[in-house]
PDB file of N, CA and C in Angstrom:
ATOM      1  N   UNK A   1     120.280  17.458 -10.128  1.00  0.00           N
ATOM      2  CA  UNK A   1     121.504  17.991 -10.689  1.00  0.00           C
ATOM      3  C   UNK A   1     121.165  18.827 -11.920  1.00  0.00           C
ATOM      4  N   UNK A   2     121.976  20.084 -12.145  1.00  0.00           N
ATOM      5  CA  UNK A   2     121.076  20.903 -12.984  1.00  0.00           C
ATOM      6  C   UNK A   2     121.919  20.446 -14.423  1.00  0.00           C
ATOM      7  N   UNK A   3     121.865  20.832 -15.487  1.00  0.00           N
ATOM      8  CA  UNK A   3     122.360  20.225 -16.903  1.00  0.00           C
ATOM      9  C   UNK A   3     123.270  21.266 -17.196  1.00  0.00           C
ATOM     10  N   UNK A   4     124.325  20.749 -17.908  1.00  0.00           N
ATOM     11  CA  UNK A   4     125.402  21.759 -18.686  1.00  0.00           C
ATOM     12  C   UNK A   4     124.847  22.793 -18.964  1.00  0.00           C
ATOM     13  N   UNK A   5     123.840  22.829 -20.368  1.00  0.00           N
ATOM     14  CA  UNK A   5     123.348  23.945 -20.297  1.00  0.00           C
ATOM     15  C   UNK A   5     122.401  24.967 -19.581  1.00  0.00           C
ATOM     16  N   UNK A   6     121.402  24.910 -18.360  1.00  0.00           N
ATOM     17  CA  UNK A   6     120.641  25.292 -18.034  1.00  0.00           C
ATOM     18  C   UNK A   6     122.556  26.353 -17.071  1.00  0.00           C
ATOM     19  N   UNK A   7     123.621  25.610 -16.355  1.00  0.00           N
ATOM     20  CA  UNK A   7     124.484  26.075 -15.969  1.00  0.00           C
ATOM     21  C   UNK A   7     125.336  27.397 -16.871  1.00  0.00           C
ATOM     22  N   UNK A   8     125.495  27.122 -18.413  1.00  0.00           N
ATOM     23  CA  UNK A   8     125.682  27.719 -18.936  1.00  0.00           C
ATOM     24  C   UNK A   8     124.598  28.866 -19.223  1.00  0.00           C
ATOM     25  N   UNK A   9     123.584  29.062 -19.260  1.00  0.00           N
ATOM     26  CA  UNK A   9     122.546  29.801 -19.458  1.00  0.00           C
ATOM     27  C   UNK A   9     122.744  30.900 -18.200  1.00  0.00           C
ATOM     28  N   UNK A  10     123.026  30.449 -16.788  1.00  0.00           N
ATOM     29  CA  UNK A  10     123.112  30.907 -16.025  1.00  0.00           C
ATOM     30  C   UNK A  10     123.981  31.923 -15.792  1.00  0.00           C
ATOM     31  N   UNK A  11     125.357  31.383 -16.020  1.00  0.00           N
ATOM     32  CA  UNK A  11     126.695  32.245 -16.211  1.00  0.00           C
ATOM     33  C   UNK A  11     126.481  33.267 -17.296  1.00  0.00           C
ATOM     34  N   UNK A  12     125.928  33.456 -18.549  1.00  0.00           N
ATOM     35  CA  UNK A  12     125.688  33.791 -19.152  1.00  0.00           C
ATOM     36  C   UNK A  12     124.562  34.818 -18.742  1.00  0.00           C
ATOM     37  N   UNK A  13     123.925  34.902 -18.163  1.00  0.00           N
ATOM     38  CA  UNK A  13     122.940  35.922 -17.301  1.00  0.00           C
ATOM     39  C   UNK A  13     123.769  37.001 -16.745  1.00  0.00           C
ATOM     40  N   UNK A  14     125.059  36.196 -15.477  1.00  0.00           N
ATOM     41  CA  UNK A  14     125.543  36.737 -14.798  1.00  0.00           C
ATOM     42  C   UNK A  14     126.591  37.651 -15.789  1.00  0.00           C
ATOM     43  N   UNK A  15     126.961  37.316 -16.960  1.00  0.00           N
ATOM     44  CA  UNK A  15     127.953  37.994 -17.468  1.00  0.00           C
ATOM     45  C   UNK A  15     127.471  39.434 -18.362  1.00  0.00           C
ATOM     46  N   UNK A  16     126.296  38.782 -18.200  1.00  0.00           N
ATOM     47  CA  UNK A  16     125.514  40.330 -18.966  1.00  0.00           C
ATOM     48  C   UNK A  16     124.780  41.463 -17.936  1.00  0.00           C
ATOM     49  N   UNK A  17     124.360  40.811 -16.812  1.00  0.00           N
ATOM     50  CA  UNK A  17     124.276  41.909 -16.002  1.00  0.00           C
ATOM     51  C   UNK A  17     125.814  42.141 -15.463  1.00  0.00           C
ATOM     52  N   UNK A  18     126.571  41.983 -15.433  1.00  0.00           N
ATOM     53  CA  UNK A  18     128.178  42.924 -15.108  1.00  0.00           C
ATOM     54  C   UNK A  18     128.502  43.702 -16.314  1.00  0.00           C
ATOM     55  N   UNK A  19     128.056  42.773 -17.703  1.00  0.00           N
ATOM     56  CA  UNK A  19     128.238  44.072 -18.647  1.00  0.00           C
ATOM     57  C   UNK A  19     127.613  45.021 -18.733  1.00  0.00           C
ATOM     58  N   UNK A  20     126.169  45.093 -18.079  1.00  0.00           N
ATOM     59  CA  UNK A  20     125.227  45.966 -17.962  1.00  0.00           C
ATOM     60  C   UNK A  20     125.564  47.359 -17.125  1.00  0.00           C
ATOM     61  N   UNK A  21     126.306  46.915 -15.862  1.00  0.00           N
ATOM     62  CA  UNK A  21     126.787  47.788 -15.591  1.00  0.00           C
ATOM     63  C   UNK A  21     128.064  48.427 -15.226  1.00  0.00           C
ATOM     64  N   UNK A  22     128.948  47.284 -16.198  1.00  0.00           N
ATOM     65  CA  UNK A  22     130.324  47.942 -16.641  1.00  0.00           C
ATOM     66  C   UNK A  22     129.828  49.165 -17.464  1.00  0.00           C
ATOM     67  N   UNK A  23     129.154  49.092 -18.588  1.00  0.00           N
ATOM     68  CA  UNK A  23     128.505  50.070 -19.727  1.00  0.00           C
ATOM     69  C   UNK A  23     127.714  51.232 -19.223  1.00  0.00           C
ATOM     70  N   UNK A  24     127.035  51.037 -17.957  1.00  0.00           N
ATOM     71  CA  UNK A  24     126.241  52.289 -17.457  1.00  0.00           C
ATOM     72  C   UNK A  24     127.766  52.984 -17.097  1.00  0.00           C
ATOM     73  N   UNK A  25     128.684  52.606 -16.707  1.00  0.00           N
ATOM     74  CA  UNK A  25     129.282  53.394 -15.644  1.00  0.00           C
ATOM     75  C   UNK A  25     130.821  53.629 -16.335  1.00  0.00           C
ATOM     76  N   UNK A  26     130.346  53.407 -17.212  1.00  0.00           N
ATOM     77  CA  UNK A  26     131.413  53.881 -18.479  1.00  0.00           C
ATOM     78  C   UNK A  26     132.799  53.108 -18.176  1.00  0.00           C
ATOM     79  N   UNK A  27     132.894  51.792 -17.824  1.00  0.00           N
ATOM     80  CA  UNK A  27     133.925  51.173 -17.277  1.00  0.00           C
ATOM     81  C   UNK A  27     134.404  50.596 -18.463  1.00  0.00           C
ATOM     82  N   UNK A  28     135.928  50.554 -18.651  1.00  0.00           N
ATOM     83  CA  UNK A  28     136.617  50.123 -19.512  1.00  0.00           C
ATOM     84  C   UNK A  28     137.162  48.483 -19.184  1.00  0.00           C
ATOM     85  N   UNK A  29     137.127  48.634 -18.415  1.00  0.00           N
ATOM     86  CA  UNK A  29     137.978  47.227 -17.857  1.00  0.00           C
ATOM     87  C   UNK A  29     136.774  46.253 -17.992  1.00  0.00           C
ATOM     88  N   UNK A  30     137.601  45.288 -18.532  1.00  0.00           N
ATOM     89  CA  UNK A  30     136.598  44.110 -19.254  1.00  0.00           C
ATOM     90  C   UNK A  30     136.529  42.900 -17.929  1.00  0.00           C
ATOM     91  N   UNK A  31     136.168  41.900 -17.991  1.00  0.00           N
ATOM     92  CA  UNK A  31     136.172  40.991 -17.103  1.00  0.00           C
ATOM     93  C   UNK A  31     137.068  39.801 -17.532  1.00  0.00           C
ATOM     94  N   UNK A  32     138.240  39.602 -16.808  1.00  0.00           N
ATOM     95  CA  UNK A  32     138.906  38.718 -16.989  1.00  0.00           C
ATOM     96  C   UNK A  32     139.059  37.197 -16.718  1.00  0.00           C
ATOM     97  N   UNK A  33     139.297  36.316 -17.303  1.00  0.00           N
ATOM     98  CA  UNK A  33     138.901  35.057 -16.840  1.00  0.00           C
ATOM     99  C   UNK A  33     139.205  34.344 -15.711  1.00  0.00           C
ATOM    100  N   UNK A  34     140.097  35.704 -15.030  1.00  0.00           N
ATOM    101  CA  UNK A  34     140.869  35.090 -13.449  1.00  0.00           C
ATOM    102  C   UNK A  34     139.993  35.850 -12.341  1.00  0.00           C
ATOM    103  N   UNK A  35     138.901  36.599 -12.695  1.00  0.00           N
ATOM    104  CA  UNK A  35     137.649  37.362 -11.822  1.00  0.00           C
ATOM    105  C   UNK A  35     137.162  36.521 -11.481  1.00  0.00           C
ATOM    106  N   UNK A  36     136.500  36.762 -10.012  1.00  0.00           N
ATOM    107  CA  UNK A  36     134.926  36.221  -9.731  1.00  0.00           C
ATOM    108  C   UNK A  36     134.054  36.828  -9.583  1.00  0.00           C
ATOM    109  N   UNK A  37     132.813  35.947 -10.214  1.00  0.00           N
ATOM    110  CA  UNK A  37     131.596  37.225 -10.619  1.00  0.00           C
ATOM    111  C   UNK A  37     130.835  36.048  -9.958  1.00  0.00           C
ATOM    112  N   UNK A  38     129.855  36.785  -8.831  1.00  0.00           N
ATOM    113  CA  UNK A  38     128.757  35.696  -8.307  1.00  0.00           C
ATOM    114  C   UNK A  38     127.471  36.396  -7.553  1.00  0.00           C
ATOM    115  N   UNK A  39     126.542  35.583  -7.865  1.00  0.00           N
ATOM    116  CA  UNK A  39     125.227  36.697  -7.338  1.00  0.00           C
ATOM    117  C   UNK A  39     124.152  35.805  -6.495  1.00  0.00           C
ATOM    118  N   UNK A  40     123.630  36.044  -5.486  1.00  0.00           N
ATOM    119  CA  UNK A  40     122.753  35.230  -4.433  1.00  0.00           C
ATOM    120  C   UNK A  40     121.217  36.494  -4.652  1.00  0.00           C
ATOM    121  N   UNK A  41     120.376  35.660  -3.817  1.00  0.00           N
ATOM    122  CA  UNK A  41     119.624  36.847  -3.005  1.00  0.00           C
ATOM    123  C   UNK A  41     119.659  37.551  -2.564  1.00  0.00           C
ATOM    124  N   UNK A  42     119.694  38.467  -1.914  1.00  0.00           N
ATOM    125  CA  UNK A  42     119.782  39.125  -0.850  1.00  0.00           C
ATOM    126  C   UNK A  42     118.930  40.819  -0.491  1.00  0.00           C
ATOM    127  N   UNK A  43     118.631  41.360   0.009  1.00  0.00           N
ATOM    128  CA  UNK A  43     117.599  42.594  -0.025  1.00  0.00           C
ATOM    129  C   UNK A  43     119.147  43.978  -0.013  1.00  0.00           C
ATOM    130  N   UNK A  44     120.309  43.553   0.780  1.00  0.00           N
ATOM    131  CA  UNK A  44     120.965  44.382   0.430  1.00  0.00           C
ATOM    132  C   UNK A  44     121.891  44.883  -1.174  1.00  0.00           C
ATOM    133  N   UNK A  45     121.976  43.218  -1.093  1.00  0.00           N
ATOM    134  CA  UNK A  45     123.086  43.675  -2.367  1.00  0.00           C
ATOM    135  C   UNK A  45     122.594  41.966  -3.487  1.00  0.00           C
ATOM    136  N   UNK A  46     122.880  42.195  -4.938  1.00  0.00           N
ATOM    137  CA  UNK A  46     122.555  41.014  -5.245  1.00  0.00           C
ATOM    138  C   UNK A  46     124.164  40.077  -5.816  1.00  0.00           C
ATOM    139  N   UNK A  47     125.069  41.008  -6.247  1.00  0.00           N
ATOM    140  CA  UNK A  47     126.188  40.673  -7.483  1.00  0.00           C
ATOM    141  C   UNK A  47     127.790  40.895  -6.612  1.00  0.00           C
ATOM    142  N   UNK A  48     128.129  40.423  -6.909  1.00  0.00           N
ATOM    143  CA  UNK A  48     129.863  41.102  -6.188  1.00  0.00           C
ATOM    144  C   UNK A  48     130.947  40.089  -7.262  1.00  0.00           C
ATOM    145  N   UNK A  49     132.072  41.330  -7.650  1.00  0.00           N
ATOM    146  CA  UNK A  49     132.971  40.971  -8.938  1.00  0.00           C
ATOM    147  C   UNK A  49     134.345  41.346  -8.174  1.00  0.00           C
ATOM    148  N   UNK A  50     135.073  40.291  -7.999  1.00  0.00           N
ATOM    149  CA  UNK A  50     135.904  40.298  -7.157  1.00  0.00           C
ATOM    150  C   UNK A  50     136.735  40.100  -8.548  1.00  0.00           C
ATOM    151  N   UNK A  51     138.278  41.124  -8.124  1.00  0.00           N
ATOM    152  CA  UNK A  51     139.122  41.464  -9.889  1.00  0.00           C
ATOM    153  C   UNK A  51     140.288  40.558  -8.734  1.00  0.00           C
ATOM    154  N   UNK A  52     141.361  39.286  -9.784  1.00  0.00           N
ATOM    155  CA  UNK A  52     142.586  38.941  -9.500  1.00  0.00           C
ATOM    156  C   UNK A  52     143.605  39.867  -9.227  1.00  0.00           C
ATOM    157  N   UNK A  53     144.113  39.732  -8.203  1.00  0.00           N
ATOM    158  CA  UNK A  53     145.486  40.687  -7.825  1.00  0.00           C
ATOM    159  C   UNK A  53     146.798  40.042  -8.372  1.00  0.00           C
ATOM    160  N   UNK A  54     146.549  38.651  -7.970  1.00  0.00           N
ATOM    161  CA  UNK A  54     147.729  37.714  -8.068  1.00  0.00           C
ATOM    162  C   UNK A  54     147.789  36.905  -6.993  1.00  0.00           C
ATOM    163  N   UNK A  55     148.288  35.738  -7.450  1.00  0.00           N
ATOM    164  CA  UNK A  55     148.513  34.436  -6.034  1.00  0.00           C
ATOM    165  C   UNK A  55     146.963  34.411  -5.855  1.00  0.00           C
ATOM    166  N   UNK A  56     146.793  34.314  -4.312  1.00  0.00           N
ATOM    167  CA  UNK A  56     145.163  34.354  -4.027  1.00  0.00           C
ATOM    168  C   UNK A  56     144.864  35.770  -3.534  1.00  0.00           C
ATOM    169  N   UNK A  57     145.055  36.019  -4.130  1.00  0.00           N
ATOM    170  CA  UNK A  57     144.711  37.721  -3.679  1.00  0.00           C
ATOM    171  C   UNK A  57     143.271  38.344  -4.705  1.00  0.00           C
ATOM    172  N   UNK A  58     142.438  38.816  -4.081  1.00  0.00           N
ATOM    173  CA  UNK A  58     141.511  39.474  -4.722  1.00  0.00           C
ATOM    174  C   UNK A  58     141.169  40.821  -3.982  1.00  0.00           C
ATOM    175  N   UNK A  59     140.616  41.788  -4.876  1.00  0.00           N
ATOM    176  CA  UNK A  59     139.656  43.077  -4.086  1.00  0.00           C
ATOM    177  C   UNK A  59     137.950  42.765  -5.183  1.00  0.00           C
ATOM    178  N   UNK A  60     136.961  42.978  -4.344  1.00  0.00           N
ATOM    179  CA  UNK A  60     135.746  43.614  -4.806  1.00  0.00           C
ATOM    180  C   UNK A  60     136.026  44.771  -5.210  1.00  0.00           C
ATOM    181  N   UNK A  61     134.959  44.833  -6.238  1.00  0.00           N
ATOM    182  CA  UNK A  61     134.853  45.727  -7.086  1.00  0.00           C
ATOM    183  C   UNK A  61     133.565  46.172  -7.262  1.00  0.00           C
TER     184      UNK A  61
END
């Protein structure tokens, strides 16, 4: 089981590479606490930031 913080350390990774490239791409829109931001392996893609619509509604972003 991994520890509070090693979890927090983690999220904290993930929130700076989305700021990384909110900031390349001159994006204004901040990340809200009703987003999901989540990142695996993968050779195609690594990150996907899915923005709240409302209810359960989301779009990728």
């Amino acid at each position: 089981m991994q520890s509070i913080k090693s979890i927090e350390l983690y999220c904290t990774k993930i929130h700076s590479d989305f700021s990384i490239v909110d900031h390349a791409q001159d994006t204004c829109a901040s990340v809200s606490n009703k987003d999901l931001l989540a990142t695996w392996p993968s050779m195609w893609s690594s990150h996907v930031h899915t923005r709240h619509l409302g209810d359960l509604k989301f779009t990728c972003t």
